[in-house]
Protein backbone atom coordinates (compact mmCIF):
# COMPACT_ATOMS: atom_id res chain seq x y z
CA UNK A 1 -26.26 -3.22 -33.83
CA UNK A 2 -22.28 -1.98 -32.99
CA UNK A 3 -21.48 -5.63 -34.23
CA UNK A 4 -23.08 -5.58 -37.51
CA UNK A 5 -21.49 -2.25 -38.17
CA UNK A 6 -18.14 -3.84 -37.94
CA UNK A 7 -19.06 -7.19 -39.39
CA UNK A 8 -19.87 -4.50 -42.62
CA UNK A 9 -16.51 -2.29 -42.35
CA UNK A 10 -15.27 -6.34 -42.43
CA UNK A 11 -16.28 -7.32 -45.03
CA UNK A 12 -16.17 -4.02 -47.47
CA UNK A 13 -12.36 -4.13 -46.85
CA UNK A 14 -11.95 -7.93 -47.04
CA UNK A 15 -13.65 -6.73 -50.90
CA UNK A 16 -11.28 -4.14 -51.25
CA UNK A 17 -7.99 -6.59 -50.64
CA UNK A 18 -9.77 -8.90 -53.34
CA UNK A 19 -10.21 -6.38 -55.62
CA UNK A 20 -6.37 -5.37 -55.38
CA UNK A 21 -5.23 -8.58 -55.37
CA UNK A 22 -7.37 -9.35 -59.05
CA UNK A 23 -5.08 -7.17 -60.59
CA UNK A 24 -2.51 -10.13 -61.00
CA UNK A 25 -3.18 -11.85 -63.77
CA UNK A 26 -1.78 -15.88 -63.89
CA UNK A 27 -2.22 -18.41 -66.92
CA UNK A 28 -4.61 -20.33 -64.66
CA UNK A 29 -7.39 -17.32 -64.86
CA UNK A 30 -6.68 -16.62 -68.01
CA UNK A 31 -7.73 -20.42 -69.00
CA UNK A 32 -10.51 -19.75 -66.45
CA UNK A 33 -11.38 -15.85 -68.09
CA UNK A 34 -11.55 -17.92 -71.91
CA UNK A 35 -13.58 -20.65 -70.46
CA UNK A 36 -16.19 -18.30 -69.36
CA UNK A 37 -15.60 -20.67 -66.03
CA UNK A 38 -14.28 -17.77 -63.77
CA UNK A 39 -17.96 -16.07 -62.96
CA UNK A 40 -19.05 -19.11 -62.06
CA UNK A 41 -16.60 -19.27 -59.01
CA UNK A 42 -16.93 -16.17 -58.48
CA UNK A 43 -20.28 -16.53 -58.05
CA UNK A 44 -19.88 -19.65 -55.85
CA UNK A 45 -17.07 -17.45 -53.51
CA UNK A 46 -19.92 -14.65 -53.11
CA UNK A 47 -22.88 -17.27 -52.17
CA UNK A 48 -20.65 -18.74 -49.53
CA UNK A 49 -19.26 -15.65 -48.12
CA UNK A 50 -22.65 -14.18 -47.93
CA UNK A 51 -24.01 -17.73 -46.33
CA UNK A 52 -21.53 -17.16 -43.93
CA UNK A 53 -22.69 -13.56 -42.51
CA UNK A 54 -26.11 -14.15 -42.61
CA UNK A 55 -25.25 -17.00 -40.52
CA UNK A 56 -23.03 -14.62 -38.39
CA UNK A 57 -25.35 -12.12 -37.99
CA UNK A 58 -28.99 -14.31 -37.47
CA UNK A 59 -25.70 -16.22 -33.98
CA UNK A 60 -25.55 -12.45 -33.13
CA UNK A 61 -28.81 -12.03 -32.78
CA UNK A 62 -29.70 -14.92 -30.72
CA UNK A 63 -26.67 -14.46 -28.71
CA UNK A 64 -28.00 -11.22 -27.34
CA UNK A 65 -31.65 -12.83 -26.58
CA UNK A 66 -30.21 -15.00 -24.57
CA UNK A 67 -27.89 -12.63 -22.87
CA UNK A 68 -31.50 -10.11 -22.65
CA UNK A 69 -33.32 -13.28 -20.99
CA UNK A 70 -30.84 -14.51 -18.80
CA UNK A 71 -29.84 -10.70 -17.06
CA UNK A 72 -33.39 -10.14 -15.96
């Protein structure tokens, strides 16, 4: 469970280097912003980062049943 705890300390400050990084505005997001196109990656960027921890955590998981199984 350590493992998850710092996959989530991770991740919240991955979020907080996005979030101060979106404060730079470029003619390419504004195009994006008038478009109503920008959510939509957004969106995309949160399914795939959140595909990829699941996936992190469900390896973590199975990692340590093996490593359970094979000590006895």
């Amino acid at each position: 469970m350590l493992s998850i705890k710092k996959i989530s300390l991770l991740f919240c400050l991955m979020l907080t280097s996005i979030f101060s990084f979106a404060q730079d505005t470029t003619n390419s997001t504004d195009v994006l912003k008038s478009n109503g196109k920008i959510y939509v990656v957004m969106i995309i960027v949160i399914v795939i980062v959140t595909g990829l921890f699941i996936y992190l955590i469900n390896l973590d998981r199975k990692v340590t049943k093996l490593e359970k199984e094979s000590g006895k």
